[in-house]
PDB file of N, CA and C in Angstrom:
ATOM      1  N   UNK A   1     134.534-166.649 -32.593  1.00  0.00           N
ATOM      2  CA  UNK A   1     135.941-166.279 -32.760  1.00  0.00           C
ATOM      3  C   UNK A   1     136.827-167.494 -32.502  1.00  0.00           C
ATOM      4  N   UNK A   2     138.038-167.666 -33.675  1.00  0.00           N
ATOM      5  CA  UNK A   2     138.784-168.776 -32.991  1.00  0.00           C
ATOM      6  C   UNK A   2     139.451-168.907 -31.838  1.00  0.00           C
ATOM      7  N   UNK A   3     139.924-169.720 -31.702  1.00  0.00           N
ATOM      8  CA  UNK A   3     140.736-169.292 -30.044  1.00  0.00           C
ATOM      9  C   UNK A   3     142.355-169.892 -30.618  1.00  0.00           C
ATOM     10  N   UNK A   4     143.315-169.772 -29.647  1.00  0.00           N
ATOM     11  CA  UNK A   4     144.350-169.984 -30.063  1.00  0.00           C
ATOM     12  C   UNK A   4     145.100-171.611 -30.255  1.00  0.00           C
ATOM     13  N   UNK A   5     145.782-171.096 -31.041  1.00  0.00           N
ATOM     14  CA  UNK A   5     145.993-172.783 -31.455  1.00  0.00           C
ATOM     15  C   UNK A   5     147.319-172.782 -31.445  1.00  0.00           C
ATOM     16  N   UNK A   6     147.518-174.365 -31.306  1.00  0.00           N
ATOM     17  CA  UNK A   6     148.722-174.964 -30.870  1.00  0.00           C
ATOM     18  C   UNK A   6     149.526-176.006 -31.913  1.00  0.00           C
ATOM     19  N   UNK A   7     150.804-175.849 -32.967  1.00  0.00           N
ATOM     20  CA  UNK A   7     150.708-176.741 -34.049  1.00  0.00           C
ATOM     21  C   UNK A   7     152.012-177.441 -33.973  1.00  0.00           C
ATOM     22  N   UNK A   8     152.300-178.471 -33.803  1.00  0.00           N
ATOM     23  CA  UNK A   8     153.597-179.701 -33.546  1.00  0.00           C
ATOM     24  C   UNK A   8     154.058-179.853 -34.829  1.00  0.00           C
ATOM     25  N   UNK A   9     154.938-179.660 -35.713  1.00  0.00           N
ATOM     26  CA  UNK A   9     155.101-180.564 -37.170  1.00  0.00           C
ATOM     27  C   UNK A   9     156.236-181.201 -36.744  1.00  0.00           C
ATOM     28  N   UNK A  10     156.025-182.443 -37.045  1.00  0.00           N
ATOM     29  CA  UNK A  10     157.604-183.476 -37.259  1.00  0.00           C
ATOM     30  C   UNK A  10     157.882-183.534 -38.340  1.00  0.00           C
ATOM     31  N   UNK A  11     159.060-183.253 -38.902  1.00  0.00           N
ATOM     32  CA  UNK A  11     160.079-183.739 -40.096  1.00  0.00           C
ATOM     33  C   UNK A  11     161.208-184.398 -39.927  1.00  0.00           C
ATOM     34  N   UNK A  12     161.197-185.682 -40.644  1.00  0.00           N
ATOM     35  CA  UNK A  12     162.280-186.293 -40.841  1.00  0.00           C
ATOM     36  C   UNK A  12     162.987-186.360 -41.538  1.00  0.00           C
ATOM     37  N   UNK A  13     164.499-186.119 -41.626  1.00  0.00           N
ATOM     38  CA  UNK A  13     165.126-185.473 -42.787  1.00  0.00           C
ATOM     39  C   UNK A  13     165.827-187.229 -43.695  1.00  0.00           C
ATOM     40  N   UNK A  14     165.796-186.792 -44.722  1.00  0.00           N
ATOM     41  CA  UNK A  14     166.057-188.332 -45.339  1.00  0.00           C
ATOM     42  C   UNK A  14     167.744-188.714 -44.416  1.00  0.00           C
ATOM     43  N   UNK A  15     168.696-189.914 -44.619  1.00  0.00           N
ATOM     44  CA  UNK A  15     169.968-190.015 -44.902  1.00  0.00           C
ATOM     45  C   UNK A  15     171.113-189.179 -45.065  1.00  0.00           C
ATOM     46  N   UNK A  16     171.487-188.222 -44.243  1.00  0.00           N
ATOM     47  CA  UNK A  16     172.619-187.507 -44.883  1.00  0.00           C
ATOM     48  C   UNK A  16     171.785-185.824 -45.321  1.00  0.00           C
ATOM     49  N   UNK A  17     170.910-186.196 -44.673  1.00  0.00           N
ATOM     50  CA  UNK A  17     170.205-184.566 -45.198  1.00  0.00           C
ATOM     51  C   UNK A  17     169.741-183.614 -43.797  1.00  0.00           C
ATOM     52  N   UNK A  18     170.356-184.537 -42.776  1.00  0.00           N
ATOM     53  CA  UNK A  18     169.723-184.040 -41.390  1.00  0.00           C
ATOM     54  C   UNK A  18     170.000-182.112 -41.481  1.00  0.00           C
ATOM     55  N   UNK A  19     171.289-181.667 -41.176  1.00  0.00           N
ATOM     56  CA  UNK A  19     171.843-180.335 -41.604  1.00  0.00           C
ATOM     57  C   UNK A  19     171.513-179.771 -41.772  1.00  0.00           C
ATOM     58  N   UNK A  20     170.604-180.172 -43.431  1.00  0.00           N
ATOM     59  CA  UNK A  20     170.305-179.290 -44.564  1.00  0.00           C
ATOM     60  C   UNK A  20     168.960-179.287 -44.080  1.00  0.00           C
ATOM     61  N   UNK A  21     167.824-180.354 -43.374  1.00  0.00           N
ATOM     62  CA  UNK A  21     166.978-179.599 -43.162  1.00  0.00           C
ATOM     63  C   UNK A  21     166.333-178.858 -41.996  1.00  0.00           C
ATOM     64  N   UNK A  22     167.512-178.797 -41.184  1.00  0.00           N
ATOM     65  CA  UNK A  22     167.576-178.334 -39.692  1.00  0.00           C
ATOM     66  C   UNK A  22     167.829-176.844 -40.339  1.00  0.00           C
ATOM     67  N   UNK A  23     168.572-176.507 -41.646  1.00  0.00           N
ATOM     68  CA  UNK A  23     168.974-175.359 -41.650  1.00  0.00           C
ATOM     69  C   UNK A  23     167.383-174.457 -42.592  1.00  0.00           C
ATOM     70  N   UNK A  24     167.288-175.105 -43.192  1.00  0.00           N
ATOM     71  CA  UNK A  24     165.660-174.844 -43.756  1.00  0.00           C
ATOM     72  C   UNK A  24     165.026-174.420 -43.074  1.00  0.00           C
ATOM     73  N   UNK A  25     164.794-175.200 -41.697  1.00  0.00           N
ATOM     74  CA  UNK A  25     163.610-175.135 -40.601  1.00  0.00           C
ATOM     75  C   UNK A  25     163.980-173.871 -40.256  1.00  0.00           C
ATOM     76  N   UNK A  26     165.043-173.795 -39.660  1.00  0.00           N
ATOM     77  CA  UNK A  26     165.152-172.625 -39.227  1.00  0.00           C
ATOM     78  C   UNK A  26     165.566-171.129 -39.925  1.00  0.00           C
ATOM     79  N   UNK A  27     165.499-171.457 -41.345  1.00  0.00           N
ATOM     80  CA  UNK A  27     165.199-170.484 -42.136  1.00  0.00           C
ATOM     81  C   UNK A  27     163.557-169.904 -42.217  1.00  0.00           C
ATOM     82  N   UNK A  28     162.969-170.491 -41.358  1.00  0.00           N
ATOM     83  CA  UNK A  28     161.303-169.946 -41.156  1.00  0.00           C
ATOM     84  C   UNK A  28     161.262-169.715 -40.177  1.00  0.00           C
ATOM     85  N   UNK A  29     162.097-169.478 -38.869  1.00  0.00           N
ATOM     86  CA  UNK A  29     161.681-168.939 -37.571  1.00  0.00           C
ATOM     87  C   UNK A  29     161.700-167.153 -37.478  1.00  0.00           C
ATOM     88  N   UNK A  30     162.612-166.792 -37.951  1.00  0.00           N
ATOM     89  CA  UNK A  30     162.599-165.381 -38.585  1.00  0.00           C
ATOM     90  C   UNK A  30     161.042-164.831 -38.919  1.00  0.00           C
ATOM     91  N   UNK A  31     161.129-164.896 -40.297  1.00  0.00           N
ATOM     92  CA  UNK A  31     159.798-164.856 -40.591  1.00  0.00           C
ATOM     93  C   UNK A  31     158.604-164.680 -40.286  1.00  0.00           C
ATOM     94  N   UNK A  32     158.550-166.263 -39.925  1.00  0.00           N
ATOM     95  CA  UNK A  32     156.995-166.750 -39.045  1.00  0.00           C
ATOM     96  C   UNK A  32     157.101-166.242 -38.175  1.00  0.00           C
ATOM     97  N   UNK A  33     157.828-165.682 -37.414  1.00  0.00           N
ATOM     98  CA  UNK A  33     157.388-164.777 -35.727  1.00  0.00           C
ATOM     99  C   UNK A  33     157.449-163.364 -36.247  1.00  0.00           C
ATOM    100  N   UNK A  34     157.369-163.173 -37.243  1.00  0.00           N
ATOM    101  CA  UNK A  34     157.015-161.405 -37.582  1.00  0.00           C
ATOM    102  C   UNK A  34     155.953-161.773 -37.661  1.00  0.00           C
ATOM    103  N   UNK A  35     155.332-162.798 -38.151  1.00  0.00           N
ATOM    104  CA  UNK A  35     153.759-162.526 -38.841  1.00  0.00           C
ATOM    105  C   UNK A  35     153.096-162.157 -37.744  1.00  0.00           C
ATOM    106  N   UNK A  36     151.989-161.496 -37.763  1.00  0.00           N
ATOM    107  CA  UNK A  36     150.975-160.425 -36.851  1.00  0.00           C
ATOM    108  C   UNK A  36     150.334-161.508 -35.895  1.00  0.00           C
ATOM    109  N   UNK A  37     149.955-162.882 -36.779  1.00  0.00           N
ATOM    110  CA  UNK A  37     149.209-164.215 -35.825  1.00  0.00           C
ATOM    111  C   UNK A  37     150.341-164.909 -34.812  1.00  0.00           C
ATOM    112  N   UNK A  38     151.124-164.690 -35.146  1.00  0.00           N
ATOM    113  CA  UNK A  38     152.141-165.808 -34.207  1.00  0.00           C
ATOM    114  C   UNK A  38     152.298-165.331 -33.457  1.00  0.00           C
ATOM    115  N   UNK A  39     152.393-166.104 -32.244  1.00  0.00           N
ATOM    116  CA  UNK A  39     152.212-165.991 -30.406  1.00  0.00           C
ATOM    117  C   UNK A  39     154.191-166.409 -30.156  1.00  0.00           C
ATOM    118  N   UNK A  40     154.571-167.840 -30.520  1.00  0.00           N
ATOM    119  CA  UNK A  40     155.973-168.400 -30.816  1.00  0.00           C
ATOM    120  C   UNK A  40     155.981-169.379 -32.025  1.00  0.00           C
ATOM    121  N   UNK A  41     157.245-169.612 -32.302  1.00  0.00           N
ATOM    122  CA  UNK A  41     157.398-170.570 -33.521  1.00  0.00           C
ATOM    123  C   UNK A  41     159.266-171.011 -32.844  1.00  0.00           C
ATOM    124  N   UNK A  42     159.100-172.087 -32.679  1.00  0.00           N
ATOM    125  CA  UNK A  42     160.568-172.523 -32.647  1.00  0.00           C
ATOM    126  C   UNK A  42     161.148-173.941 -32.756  1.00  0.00           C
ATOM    127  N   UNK A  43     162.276-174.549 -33.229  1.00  0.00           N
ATOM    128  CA  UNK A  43     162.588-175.653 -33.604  1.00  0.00           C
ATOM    129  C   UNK A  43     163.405-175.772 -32.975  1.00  0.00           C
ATOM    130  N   UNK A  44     163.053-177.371 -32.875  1.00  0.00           N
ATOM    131  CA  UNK A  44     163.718-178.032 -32.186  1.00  0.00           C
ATOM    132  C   UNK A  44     164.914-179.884 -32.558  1.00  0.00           C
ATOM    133  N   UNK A  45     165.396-179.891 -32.651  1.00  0.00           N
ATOM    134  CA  UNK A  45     165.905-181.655 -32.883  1.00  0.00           C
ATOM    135  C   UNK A  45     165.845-182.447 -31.656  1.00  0.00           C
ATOM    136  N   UNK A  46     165.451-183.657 -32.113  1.00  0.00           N
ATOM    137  CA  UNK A  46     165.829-184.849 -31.152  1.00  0.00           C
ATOM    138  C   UNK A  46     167.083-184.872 -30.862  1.00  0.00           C
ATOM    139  N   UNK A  47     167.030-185.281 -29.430  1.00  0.00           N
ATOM    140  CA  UNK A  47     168.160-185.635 -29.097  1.00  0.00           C
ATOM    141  C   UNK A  47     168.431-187.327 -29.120  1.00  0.00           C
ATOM    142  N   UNK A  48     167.467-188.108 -29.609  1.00  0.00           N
ATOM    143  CA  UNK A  48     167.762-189.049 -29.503  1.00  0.00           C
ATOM    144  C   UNK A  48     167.852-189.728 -30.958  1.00  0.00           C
ATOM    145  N   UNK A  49     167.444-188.771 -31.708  1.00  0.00           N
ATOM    146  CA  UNK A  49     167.347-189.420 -33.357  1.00  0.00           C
ATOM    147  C   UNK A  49     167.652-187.556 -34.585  1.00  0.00           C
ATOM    148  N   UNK A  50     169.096-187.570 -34.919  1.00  0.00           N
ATOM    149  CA  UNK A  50     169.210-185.909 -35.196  1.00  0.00           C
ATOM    150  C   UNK A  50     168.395-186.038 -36.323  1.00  0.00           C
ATOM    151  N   UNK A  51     167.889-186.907 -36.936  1.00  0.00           N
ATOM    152  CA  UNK A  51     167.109-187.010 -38.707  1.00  0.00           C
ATOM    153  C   UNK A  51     165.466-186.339 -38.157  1.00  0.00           C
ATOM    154  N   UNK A  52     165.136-185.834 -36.791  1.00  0.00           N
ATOM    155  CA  UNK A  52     164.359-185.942 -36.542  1.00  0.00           C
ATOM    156  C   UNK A  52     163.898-184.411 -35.957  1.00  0.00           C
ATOM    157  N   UNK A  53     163.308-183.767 -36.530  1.00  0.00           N
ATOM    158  CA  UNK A  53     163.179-182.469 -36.145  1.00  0.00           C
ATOM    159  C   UNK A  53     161.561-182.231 -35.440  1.00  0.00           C
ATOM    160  N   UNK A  54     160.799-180.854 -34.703  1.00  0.00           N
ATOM    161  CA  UNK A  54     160.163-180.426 -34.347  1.00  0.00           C
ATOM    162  C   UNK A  54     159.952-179.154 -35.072  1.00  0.00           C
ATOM    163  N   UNK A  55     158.847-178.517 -35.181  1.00  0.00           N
ATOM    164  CA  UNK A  55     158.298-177.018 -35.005  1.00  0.00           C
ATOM    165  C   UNK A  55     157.363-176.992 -34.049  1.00  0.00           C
ATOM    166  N   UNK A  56     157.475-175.832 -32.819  1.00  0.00           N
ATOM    167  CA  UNK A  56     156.658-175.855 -31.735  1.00  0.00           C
ATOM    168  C   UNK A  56     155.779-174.613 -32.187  1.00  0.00           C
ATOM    169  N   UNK A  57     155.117-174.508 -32.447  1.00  0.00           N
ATOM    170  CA  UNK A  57     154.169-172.988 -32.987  1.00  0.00           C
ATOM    171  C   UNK A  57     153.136-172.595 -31.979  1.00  0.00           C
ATOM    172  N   UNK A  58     152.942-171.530 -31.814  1.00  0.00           N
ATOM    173  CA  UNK A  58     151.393-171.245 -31.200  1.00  0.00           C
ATOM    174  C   UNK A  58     151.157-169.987 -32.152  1.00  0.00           C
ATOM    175  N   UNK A  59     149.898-170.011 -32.457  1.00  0.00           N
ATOM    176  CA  UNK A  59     148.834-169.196 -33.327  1.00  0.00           C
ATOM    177  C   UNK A  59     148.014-168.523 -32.879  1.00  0.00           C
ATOM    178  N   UNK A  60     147.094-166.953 -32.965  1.00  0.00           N
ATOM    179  CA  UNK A  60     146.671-166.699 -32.179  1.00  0.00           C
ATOM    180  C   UNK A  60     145.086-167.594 -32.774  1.00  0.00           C
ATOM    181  N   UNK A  61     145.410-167.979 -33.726  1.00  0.00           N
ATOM    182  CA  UNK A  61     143.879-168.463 -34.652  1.00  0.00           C
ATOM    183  C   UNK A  61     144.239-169.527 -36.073  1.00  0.00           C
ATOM    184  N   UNK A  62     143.136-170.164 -36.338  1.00  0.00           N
ATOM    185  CA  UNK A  62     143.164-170.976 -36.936  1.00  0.00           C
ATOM    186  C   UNK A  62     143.431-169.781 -38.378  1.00  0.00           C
ATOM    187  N   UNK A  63     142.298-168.974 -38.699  1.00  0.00           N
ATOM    188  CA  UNK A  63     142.737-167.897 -39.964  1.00  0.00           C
ATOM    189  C   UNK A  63     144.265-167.980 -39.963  1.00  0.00           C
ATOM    190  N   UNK A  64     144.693-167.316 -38.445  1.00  0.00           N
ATOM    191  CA  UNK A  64     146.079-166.796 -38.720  1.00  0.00           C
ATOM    192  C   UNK A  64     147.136-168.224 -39.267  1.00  0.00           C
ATOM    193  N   UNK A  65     146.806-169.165 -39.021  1.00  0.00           N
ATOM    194  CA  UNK A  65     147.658-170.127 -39.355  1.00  0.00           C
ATOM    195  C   UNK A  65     147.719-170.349 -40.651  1.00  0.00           C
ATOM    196  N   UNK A  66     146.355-170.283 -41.199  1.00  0.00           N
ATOM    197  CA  UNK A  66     146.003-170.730 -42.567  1.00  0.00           C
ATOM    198  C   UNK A  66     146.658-169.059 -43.674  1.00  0.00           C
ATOM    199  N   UNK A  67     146.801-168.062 -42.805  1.00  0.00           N
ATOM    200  CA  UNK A  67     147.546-167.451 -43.809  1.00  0.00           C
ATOM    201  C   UNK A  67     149.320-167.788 -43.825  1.00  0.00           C
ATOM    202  N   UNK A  68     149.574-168.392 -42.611  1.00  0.00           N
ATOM    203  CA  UNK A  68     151.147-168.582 -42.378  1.00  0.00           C
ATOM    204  C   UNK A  68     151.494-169.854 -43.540  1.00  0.00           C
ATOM    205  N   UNK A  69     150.483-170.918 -43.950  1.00  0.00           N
ATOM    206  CA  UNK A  69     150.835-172.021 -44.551  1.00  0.00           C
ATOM    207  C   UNK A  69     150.675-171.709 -45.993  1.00  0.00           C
ATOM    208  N   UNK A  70     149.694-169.733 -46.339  1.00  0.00           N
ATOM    209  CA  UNK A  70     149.911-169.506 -47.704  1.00  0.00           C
ATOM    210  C   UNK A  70     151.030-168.976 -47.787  1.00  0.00           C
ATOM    211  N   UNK A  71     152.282-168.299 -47.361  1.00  0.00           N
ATOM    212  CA  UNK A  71     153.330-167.548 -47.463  1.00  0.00           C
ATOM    213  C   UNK A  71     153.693-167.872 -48.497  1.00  0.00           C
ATOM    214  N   UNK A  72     155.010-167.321 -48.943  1.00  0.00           N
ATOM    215  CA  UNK A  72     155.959-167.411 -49.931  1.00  0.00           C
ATOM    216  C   UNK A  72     156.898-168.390 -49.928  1.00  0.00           C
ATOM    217  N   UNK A  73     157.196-168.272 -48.006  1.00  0.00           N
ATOM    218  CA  UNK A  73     158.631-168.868 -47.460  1.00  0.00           C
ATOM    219  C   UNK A  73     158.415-170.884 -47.295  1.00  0.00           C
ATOM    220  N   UNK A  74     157.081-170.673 -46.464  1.00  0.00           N
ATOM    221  CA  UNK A  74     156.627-171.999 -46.138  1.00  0.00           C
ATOM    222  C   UNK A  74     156.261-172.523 -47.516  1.00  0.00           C
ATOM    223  N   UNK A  75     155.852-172.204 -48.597  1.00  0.00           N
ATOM    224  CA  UNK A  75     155.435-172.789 -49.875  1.00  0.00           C
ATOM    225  C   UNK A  75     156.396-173.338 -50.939  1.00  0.00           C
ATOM    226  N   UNK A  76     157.659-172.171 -50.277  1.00  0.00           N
ATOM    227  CA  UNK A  76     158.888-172.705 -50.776  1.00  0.00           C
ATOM    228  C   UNK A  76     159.474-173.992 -50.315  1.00  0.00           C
ATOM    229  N   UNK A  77     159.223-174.177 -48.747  1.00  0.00           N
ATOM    230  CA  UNK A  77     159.885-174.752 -48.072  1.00  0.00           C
ATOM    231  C   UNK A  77     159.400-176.234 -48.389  1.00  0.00           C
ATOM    232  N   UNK A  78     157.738-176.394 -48.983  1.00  0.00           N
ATOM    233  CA  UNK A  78     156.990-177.610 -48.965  1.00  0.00           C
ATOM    234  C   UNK A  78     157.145-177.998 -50.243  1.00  0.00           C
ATOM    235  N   UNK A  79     157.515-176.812 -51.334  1.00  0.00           N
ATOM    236  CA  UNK A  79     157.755-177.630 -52.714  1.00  0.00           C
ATOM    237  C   UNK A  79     159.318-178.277 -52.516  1.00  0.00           C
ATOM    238  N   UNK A  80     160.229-177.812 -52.126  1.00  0.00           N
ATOM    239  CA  UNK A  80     161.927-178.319 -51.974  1.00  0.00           C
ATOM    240  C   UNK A  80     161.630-179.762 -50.850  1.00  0.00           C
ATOM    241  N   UNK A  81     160.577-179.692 -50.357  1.00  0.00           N
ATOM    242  CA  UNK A  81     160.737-180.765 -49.414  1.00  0.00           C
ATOM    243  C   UNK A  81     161.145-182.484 -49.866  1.00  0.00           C
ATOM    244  N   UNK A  82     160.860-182.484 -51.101  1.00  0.00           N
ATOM    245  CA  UNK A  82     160.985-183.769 -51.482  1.00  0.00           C
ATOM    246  C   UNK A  82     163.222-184.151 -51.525  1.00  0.00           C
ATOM    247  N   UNK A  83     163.512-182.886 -51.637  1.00  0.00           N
ATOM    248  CA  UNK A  83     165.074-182.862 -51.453  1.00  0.00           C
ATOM    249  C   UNK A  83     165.559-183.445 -49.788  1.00  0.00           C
ATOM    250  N   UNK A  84     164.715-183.457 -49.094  1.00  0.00           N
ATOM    251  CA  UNK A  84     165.521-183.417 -47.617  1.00  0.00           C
ATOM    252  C   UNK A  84     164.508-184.028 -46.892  1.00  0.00           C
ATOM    253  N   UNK A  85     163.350-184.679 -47.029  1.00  0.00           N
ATOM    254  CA  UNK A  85     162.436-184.920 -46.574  1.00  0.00           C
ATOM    255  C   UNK A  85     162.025-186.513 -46.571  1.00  0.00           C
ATOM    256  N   UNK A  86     161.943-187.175 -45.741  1.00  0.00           N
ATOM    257  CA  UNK A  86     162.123-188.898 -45.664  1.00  0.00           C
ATOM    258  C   UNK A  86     160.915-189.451 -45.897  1.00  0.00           C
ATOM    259  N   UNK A  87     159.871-188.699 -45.195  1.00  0.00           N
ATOM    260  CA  UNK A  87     158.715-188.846 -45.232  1.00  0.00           C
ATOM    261  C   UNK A  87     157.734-187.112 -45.246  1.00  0.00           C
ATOM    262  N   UNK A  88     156.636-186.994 -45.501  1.00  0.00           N
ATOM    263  CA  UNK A  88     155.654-185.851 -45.778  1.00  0.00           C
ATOM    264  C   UNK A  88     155.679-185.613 -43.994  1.00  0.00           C
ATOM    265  N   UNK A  89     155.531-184.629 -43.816  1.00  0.00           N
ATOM    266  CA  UNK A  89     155.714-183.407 -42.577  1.00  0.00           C
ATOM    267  C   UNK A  89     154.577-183.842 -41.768  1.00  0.00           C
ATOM    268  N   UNK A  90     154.603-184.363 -40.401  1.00  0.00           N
ATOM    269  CA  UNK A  90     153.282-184.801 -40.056  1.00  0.00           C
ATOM    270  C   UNK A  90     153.081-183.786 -38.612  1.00  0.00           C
ATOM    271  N   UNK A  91     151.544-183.048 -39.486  1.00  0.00           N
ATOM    272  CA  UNK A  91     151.382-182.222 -38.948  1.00  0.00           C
ATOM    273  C   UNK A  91     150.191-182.364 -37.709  1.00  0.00           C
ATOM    274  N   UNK A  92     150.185-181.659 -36.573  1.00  0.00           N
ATOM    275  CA  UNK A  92     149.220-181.789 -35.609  1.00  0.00           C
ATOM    276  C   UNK A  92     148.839-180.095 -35.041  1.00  0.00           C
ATOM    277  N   UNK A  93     147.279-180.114 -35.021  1.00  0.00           N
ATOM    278  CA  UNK A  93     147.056-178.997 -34.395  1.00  0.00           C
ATOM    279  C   UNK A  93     146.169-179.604 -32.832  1.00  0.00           C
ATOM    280  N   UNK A  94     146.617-178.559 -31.842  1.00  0.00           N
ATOM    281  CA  UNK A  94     145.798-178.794 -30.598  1.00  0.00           C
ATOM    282  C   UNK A  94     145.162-177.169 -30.403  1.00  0.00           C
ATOM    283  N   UNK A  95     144.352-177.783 -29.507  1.00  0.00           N
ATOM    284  CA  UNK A  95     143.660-175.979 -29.072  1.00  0.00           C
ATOM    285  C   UNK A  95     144.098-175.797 -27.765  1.00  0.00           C
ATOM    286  N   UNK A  96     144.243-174.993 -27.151  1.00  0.00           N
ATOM    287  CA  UNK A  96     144.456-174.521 -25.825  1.00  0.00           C
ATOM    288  C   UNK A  96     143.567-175.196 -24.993  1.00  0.00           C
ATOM    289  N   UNK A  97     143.033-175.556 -24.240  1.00  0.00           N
ATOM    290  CA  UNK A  97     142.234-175.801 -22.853  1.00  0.00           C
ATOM    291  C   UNK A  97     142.268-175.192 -21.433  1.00  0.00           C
ATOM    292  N   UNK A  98     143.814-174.606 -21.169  1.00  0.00           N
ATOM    293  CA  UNK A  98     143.556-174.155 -19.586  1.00  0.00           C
ATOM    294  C   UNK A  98     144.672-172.905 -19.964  1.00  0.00           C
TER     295      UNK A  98
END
């Protein structure tokens, strides 16, 4: 059985697009915390760089994640990304330990 997982994404929003994709991001917190796998999902910005965003997620499972990244919303969110997006979404998963 998987165990629960832990997923960081950084996005950096291009020049002048910070806003627009702070407002995106958080057009998936809704959502993603209905889904049945999600434990939390929440975003965050730097405070030291605003072009610079977070998603803090926990999953109860690797399945459950891999159905959250087929959605409708997130698929939307990764094809528009080239509009607001500086660089590709760099994603990290950890597993729980204690």
């Amino acid at each position: 059985m998987s165990q629960q997982l832990t997923v960081i994404a950084i996005a950096r929003a291009k020049p002048g697009k910070e806003a627009e994709l702070g407002k995106r991001l958080l057009a998936l917190v809704e959502p993603s915390r209905a889904e049945e796998g999600c434990i939390s999902y929440d975003i965050h910005q730097s405070n030291d760089d605003p072009a610079t965003w977070m998603a803090y997620e926990n999953w109860r499972s690797d399945e459950d994640l891999a159905l959250h990244f087929d959605t409708p919303y997130l698929r939307a969110f990764a094809e528009g990304g080239e509009e607001v997006l500086a660089e590709p979404v760099n994603i990290q998963k950890f597993t729980i330990k204690s």
